[in-house]
C-alpha atoms as a PDB file:
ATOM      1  CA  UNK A   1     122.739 104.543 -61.110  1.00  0.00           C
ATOM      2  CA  UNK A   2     123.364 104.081 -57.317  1.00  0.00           C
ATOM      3  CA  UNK A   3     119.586 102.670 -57.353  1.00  0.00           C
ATOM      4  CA  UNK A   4     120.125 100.184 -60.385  1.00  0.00           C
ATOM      5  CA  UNK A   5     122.792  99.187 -58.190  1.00  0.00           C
ATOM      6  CA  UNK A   6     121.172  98.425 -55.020  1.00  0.00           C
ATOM      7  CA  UNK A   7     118.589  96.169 -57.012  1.00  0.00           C
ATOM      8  CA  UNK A   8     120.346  94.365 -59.420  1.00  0.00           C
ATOM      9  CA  UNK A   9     122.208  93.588 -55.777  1.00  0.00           C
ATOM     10  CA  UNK A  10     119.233  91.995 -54.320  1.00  0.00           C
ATOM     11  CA  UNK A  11     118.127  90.264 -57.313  1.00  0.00           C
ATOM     12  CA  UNK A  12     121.298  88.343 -57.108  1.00  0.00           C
ATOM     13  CA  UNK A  13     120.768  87.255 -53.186  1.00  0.00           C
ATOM     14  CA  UNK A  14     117.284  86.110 -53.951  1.00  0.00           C
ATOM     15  CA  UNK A  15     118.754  84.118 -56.938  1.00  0.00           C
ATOM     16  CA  UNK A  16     121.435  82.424 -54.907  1.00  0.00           C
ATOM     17  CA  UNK A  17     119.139  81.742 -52.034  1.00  0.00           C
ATOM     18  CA  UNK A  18     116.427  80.459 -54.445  1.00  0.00           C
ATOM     19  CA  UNK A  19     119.072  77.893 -55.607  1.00  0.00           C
ATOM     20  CA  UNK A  20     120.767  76.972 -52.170  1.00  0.00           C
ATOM     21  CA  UNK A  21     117.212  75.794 -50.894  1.00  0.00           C
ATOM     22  CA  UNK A  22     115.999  74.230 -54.399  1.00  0.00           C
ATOM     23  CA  UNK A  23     119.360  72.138 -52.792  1.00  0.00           C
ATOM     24  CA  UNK A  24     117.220  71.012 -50.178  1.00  0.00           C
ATOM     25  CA  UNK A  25     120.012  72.936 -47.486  1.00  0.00           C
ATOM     26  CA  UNK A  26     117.466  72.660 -44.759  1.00  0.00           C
ATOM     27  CA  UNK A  27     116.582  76.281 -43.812  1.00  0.00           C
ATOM     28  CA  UNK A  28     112.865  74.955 -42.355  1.00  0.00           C
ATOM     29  CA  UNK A  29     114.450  73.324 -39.277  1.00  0.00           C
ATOM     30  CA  UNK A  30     116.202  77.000 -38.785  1.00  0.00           C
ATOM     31  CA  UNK A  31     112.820  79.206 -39.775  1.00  0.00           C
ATOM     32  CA  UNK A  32     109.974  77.583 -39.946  1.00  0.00           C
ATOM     33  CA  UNK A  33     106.624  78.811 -41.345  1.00  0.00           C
ATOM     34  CA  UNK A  34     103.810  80.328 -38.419  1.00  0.00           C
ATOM     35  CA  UNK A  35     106.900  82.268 -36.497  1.00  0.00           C
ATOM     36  CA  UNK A  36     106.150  86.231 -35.461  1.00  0.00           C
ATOM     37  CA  UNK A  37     108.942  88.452 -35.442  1.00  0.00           C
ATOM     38  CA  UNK A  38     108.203  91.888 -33.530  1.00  0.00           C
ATOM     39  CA  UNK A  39     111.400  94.188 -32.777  1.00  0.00           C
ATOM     40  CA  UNK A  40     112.970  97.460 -32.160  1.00  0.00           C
ATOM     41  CA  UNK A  41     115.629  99.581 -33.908  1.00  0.00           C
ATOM     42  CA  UNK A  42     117.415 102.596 -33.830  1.00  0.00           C
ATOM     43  CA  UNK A  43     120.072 104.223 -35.743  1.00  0.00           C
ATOM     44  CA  UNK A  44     120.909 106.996 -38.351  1.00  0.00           C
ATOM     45  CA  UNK A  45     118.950 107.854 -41.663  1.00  0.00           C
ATOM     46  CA  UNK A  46     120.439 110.618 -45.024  1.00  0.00           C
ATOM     47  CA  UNK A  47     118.156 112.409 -46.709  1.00  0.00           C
ATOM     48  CA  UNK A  48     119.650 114.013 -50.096  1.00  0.00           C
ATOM     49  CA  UNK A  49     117.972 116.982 -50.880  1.00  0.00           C
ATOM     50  CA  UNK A  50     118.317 118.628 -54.619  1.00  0.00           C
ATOM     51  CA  UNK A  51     118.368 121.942 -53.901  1.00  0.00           C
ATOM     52  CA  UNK A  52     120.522 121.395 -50.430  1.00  0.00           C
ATOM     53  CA  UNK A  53     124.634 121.176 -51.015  1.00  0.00           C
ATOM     54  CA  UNK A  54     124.538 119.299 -48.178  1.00  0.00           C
ATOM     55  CA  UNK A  55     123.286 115.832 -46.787  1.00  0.00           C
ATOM     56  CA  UNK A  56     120.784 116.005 -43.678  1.00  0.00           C
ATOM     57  CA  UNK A  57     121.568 113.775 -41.141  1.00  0.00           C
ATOM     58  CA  UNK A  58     120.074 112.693 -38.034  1.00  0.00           C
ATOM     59  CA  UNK A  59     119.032 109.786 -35.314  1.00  0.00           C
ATOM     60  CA  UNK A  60     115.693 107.874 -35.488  1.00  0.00           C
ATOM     61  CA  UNK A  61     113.699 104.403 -34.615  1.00  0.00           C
ATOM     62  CA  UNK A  62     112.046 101.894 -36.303  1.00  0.00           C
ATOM     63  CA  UNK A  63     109.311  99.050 -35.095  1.00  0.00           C
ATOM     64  CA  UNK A  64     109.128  96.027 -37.583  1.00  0.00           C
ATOM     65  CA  UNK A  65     107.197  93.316 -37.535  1.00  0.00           C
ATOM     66  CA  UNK A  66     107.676  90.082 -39.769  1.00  0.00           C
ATOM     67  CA  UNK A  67     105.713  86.818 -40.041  1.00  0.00           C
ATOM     68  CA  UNK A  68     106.970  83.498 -41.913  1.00  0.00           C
ATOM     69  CA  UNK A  69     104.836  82.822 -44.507  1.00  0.00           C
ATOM     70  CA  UNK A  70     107.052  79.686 -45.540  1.00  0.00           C
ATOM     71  CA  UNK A  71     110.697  78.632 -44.492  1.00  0.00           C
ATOM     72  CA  UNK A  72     112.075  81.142 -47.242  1.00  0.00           C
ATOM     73  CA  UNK A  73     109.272  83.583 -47.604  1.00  0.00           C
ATOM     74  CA  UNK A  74     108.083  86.022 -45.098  1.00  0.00           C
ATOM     75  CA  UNK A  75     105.897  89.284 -44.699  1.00  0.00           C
ATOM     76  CA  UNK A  76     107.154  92.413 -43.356  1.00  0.00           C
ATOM     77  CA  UNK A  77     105.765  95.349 -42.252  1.00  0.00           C
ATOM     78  CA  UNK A  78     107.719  98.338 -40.983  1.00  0.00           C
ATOM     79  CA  UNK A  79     107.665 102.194 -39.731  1.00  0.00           C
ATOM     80  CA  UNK A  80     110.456 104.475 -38.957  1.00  0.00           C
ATOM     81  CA  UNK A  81     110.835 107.900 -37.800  1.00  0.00           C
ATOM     82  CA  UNK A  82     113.562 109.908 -38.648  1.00  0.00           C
ATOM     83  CA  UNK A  83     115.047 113.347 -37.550  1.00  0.00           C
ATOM     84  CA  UNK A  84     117.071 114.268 -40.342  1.00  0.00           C
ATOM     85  CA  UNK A  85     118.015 117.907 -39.884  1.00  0.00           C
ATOM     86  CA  UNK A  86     117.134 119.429 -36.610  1.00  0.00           C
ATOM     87  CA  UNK A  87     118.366 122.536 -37.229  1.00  0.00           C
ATOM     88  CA  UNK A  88     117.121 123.739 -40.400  1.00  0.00           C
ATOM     89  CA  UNK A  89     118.118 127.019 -41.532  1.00  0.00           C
ATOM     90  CA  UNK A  90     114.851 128.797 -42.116  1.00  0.00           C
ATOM     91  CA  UNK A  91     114.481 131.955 -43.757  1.00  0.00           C
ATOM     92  CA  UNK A  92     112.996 134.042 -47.137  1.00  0.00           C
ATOM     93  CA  UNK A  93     115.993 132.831 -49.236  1.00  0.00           C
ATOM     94  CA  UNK A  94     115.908 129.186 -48.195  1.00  0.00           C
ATOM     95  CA  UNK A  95     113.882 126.705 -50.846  1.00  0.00           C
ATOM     96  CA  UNK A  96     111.092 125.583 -48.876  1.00  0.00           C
ATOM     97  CA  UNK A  97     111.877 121.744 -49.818  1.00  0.00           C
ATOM     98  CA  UNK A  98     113.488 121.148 -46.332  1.00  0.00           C
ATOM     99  CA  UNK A  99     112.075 118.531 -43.825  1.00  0.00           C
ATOM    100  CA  UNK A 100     113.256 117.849 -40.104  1.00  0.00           C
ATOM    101  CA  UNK A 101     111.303 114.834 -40.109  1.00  0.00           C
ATOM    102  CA  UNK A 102     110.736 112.212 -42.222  1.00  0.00           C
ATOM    103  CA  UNK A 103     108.031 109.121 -41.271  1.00  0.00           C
ATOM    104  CA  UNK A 104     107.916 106.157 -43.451  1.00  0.00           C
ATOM    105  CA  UNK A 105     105.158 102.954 -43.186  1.00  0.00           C
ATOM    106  CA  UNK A 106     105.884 100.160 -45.378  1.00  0.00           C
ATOM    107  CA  UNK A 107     104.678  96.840 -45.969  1.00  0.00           C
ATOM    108  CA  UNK A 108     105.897  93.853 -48.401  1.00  0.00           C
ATOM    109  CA  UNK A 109     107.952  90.742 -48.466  1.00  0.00           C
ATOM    110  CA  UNK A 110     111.141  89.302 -47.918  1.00  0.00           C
ATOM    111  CA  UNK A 111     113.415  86.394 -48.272  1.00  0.00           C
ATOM    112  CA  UNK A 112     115.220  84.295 -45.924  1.00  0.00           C
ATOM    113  CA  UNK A 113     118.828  83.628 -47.526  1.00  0.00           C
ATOM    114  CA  UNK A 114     120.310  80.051 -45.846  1.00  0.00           C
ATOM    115  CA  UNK A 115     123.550  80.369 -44.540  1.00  0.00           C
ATOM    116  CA  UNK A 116     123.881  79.010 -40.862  1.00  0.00           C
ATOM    117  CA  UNK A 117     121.436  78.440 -38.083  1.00  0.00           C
ATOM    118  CA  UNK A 118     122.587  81.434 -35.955  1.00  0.00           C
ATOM    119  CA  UNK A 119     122.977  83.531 -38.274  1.00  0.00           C
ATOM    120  CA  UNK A 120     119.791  84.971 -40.620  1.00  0.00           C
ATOM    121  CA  UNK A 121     120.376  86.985 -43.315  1.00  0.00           C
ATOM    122  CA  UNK A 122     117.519  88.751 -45.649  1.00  0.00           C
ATOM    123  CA  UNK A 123     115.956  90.706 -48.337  1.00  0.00           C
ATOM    124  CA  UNK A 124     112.975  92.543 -49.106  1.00  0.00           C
ATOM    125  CA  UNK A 125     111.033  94.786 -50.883  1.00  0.00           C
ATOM    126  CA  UNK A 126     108.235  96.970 -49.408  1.00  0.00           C
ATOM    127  CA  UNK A 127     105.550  99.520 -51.257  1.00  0.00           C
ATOM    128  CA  UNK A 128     105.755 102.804 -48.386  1.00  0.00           C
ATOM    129  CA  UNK A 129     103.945 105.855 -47.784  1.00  0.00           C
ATOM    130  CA  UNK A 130     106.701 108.522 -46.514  1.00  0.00           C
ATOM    131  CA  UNK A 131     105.142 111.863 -44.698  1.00  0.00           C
ATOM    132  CA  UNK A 132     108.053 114.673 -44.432  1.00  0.00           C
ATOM    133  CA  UNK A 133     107.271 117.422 -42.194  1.00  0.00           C
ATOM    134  CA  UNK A 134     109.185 120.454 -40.567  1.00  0.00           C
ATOM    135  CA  UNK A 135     111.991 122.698 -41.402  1.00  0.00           C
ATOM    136  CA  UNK A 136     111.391 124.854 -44.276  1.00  0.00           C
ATOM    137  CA  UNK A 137     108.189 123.110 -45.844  1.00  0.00           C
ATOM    138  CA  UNK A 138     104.954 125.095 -45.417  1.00  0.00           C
ATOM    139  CA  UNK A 139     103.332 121.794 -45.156  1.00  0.00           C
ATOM    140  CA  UNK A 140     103.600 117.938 -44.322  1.00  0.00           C
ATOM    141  CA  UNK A 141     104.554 116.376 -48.234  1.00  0.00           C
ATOM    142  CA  UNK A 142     103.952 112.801 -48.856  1.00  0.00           C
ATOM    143  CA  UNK A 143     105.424 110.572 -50.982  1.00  0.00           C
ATOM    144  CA  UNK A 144     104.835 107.139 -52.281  1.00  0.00           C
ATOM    145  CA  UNK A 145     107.325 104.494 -53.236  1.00  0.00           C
ATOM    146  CA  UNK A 146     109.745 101.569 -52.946  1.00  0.00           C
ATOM    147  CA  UNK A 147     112.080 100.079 -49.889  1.00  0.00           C
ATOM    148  CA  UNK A 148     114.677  97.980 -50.678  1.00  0.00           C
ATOM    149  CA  UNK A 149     115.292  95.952 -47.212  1.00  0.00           C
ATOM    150  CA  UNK A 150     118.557  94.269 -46.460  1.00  0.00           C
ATOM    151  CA  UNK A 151     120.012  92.907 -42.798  1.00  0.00           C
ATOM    152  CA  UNK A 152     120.879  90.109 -40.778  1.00  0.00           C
ATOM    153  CA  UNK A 153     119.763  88.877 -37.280  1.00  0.00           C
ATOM    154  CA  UNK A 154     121.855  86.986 -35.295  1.00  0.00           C
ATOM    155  CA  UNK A 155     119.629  84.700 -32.915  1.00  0.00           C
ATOM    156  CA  UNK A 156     120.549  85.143 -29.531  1.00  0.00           C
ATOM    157  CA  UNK A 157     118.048  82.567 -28.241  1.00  0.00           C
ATOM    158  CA  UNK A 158     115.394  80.903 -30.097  1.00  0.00           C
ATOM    159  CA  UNK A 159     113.524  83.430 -28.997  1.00  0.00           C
ATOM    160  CA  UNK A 160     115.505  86.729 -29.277  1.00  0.00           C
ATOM    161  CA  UNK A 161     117.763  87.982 -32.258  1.00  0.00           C
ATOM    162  CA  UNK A 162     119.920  91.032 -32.855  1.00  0.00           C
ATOM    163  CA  UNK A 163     120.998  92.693 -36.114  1.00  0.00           C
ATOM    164  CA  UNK A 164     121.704  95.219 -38.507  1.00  0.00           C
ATOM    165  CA  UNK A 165     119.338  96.322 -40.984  1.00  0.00           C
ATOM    166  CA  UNK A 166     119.755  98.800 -43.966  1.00  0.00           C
ATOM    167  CA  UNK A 167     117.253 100.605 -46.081  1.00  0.00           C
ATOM    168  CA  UNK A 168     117.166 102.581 -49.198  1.00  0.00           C
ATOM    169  CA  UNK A 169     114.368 104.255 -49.932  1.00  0.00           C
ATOM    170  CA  UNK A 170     113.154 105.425 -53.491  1.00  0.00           C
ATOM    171  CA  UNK A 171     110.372 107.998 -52.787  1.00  0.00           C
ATOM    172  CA  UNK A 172     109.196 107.485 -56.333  1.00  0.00           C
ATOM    173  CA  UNK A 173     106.557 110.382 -56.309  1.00  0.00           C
ATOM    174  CA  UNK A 174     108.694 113.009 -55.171  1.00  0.00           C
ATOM    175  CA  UNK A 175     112.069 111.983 -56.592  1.00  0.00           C
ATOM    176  CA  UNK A 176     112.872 115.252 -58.629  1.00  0.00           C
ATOM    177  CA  UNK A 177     113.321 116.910 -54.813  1.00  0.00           C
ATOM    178  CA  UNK A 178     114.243 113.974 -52.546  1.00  0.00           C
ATOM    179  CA  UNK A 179     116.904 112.099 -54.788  1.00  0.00           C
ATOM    180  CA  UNK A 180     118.186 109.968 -52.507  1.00  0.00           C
ATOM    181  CA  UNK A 181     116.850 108.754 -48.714  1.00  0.00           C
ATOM    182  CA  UNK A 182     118.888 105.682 -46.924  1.00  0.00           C
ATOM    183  CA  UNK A 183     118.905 104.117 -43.129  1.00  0.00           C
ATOM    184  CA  UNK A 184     120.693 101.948 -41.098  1.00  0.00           C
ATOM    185  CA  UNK A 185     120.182 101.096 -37.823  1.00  0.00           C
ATOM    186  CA  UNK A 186     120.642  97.990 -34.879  1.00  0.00           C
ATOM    187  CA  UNK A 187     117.756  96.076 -34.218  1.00  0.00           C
ATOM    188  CA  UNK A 188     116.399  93.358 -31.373  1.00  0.00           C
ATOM    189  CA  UNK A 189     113.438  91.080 -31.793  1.00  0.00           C
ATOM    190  CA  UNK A 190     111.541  88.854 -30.259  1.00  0.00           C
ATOM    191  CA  UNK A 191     110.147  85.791 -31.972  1.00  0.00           C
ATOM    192  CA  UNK A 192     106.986  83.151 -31.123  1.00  0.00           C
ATOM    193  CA  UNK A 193     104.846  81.008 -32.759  1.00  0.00           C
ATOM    194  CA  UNK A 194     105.315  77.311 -33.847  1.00  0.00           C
END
């Protein structure tokens, strides 16, 4: 349900942004097409677990890159690294579904919404390849899905933004074990181009 949620959520934002720049609100002069957006993040990421009563939690980075396809539209590429449980308990009686470490590479698209020139806000959706490795599992288990991408940047300079980005991720192959995988984290970028 929480998932239906989370998209019938950003179908709504790309909606209302389609129609606020159908307007003609101007968000070109704010992001024009040909910019490069390259940045750093870091923050915390949940991994829900089926057989585990309890959450696993932990710190992790992410490196993004972006480029604006047109005022509204731009690709995104992104990879994170999460530790999400550094102290496993290991042993004969504990299901061997338990990462410490979960990797995720995604790429896909995302829209500009047009609110203000400082501010940025966006969407996105990205196909990812998730490796989870550690803890409990006798080997590395991949899984293939969905990101749903949602944040805002706050530009600092015309060349440097801030912001907070959130992810949910649906690991679509392996959903039976991992039901639920989210991060959130702070984020700077620098941006060049036209």
């Amino acid at each position: 349900m929480r998932h239906l949620v989370a998209w019938v959520c950003l179908a709504g934002l790309v909606a209302h942004a389609r129609e606020a720049h159908a307007g003609g609100s101007g968000r070109g002069a704010d992001e024009p097409e040909g910019k490069h957006h390259l940045g750093l993040g870091a923050g915390l990421s949940i991994l829900k677990v089926d057989d585990k009563t309890t959450h696993s939690i932990g710190p992790g980075l992410a490196l993004h890159y972006a480029y604006q396809i047109t005022d509204a539209l731009r690709f995104i590429g992104e990879g994170t690294s999460f530790i999400v449980a550094k102290d496993e308990d290991k042993g004969p009686e504990i299901p061997h579904t338990r990462p410490t470490r979960v990797d995720t590479f995604g790429l896909g698209m995302g829209y500009v919404l047009d609110i203000t020139r400082k501010w940025v806000p966006y969407g996105g959706v990205m196909a990812t390849g998730t490796a989870l490795t550690g803890g409990t599992l006798d080997n590395a288990v991949l899984a293939f899905g969905v990101q749903l991408a949602v944040g805002v940047d706050y530009m600092l300079t015309s060349h440097f933004a801030i912001g907070f980005a959130f992810r949910q991720h649906l690991l679509l192959t392996k959903m039976s074990t991992y039901t639920s995988y989210y991060a959130g984290f702070l984020r700077a970028e620098f941006v060049w181009g036209k």
